[in-house]
N, C-alpha and C. Protein backbone atom coordinates (compact mmCIF):
# COMPACT_ATOMS: atom_id res chain seq x y z
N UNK A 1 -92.47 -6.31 33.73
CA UNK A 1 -93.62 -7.20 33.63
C UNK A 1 -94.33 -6.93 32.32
N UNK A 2 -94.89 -8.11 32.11
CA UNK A 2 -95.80 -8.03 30.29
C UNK A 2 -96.69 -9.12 30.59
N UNK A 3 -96.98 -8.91 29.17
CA UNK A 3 -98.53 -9.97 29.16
C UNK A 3 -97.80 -11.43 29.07
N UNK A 4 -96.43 -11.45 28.02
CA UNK A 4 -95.78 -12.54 27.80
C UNK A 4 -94.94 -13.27 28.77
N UNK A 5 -94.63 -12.40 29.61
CA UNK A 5 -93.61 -13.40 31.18
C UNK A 5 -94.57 -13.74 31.81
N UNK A 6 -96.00 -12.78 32.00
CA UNK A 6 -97.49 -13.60 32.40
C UNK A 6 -97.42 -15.30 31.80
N UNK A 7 -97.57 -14.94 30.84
CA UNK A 7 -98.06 -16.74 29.80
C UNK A 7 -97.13 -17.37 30.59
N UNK A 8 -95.32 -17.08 30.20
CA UNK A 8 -94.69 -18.00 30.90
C UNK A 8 -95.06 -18.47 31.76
N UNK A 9 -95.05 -17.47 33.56
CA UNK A 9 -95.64 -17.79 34.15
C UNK A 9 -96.63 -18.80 35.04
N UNK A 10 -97.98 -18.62 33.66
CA UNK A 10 -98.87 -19.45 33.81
C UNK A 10 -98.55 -20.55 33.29
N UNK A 11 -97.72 -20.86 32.15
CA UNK A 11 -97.65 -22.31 32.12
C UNK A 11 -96.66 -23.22 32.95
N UNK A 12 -95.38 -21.95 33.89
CA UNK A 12 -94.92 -22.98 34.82
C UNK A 12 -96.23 -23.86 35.57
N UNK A 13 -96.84 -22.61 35.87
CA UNK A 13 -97.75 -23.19 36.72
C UNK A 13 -98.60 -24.32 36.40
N UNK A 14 -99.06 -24.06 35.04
CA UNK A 14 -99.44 -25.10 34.86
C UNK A 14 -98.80 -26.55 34.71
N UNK A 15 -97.97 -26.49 34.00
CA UNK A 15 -96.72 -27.67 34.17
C UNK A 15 -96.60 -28.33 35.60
N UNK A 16 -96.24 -27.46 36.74
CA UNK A 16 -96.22 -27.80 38.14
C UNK A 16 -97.69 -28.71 38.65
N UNK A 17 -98.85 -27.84 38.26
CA UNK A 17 -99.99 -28.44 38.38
C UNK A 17 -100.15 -30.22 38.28
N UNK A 18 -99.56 -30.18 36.88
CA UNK A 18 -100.06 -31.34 36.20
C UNK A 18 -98.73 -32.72 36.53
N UNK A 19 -97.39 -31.90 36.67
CA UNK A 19 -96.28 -32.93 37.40
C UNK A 19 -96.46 -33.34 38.53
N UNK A 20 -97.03 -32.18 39.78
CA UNK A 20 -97.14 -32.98 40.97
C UNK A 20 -98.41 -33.53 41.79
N UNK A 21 -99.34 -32.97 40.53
CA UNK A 21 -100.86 -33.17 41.19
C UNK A 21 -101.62 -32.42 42.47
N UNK A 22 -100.82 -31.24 42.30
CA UNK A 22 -101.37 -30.17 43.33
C UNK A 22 -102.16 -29.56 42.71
N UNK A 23 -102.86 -28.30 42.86
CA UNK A 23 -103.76 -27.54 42.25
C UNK A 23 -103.47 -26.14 42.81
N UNK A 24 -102.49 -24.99 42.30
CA UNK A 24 -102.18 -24.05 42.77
C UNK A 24 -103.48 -23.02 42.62
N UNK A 25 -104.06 -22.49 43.93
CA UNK A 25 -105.41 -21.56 44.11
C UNK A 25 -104.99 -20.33 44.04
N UNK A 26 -105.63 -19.69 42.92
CA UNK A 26 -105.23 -18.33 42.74
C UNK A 26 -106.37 -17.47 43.17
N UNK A 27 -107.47 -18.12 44.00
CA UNK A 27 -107.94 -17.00 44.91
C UNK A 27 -107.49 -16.74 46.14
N UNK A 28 -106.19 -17.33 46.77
CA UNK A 28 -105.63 -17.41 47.80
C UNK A 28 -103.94 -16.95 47.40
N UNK A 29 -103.67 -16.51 46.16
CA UNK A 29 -102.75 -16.14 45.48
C UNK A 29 -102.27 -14.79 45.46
N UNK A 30 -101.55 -13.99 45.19
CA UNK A 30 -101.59 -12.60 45.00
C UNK A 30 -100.01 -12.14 44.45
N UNK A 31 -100.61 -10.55 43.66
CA UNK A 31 -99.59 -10.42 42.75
C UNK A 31 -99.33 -9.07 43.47
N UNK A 32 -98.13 -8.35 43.26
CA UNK A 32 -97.42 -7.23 43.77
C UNK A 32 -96.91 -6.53 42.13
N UNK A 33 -97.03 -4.96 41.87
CA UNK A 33 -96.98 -4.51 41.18
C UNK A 33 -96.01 -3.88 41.51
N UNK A 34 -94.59 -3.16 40.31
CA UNK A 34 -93.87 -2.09 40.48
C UNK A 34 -94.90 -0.75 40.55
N UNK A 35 -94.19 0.18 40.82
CA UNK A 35 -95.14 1.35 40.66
C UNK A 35 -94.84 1.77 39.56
N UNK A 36 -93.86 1.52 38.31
CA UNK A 36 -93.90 1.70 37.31
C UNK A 36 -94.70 0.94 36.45
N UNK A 37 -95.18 -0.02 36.22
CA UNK A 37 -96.03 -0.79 35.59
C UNK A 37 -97.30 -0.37 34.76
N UNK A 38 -97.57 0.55 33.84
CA UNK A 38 -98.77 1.24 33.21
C UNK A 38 -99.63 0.37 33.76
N UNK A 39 -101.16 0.72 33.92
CA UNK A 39 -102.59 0.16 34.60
C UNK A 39 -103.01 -0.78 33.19
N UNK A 40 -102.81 -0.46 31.76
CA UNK A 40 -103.23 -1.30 30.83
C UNK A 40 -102.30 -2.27 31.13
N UNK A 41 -101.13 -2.92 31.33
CA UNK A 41 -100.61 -3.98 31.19
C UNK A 41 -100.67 -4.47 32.55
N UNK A 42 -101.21 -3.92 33.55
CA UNK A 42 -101.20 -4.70 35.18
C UNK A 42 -102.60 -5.23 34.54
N UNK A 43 -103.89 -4.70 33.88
CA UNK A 43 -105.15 -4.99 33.28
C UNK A 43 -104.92 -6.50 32.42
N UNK A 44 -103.90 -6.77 31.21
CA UNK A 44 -103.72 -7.99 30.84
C UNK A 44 -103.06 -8.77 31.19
N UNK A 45 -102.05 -8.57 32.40
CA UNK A 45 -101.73 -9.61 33.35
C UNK A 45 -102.53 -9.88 34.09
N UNK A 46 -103.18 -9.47 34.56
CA UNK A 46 -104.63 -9.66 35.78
C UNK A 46 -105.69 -10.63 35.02
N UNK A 47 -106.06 -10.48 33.82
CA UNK A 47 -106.38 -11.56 32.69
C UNK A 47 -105.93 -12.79 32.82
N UNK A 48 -104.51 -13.02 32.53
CA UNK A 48 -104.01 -14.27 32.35
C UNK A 48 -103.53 -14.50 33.81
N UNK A 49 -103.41 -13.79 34.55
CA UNK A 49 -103.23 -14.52 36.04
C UNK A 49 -103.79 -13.90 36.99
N UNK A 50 -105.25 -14.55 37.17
CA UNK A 50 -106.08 -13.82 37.83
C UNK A 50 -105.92 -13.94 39.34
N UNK A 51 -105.33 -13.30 39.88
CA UNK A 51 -104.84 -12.81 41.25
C UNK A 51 -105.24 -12.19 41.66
N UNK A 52 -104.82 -12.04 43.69
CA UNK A 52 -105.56 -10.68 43.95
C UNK A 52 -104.62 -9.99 43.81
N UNK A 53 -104.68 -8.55 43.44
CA UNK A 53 -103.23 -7.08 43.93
C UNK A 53 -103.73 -6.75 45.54
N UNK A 54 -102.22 -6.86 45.35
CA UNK A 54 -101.96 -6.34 46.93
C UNK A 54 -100.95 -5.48 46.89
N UNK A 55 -100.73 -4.62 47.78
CA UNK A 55 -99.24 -3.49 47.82
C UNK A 55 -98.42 -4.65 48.70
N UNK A 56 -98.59 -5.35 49.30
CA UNK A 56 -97.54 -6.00 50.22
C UNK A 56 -97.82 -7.53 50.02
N UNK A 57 -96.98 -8.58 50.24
CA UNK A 57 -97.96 -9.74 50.72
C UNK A 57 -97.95 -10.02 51.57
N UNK A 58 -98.95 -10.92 51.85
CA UNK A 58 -99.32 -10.70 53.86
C UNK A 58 -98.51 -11.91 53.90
N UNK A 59 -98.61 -13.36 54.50
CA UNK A 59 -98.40 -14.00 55.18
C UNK A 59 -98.59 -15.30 54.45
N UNK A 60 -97.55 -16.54 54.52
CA UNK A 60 -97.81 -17.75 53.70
C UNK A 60 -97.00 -18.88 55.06
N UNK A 61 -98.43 -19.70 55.31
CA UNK A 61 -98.18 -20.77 56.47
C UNK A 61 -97.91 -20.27 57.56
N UNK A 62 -98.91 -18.93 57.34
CA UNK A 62 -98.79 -17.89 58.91
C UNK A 62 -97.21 -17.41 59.34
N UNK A 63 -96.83 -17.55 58.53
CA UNK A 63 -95.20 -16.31 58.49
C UNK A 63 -95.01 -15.57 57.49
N UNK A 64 -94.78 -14.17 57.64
CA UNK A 64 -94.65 -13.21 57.02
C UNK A 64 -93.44 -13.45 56.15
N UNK A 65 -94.26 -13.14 54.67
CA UNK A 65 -93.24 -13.39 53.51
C UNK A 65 -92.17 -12.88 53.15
N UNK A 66 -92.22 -11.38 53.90
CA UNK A 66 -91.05 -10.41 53.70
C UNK A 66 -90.40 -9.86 54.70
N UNK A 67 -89.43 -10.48 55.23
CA UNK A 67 -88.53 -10.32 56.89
C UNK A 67 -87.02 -10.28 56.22
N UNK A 68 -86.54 -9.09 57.08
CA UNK A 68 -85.28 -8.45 57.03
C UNK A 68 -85.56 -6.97 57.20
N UNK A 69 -84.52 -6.65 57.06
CA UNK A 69 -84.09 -5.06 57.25
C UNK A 69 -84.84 -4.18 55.29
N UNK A 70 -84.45 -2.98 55.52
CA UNK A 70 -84.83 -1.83 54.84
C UNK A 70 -83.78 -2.01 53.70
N UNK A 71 -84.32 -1.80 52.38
CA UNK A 71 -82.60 -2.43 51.53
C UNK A 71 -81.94 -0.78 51.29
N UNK A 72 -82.90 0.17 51.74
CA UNK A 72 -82.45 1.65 51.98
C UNK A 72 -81.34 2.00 53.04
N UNK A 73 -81.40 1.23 53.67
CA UNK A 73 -80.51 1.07 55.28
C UNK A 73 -79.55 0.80 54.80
């Protein structure tokens, strides 16, 4: 992750925005960090895509986003 796959990113989004006339809410949004990721560059991605951090993500249309097994298993 970088500041620059951020931009990308944001301008899919924006592109998407403006093709289908939705309005993607990024206070209802959220980003997941490696644990490698230095805190200054999770700091200027958090800038350009202001999200919440979460360690997990919870739930999208009330079903849990991440179902299956352990990829350790």
């Amino acid at each position: 992750a970088n500041a620059q796959e951020a931009l990308v990113l944001k301008n899919l989004i924006l592109d998407y925005q403006e093709a289908s006339g939705q309005l993607v809410n990024m206070d209802k949004s959220e980003i997941i960090y490696s644990r490698h990721v230095h805190q200054n560059i999770r700091d200027n991605i958090g800038q350009i895509l202001p999200m919440k951090r979460v360690e997990q993500f919870s739930k999208y249309l009330g079903m849990p986003t991440q179902v299956g097994r352990s990829k350790k298993q």
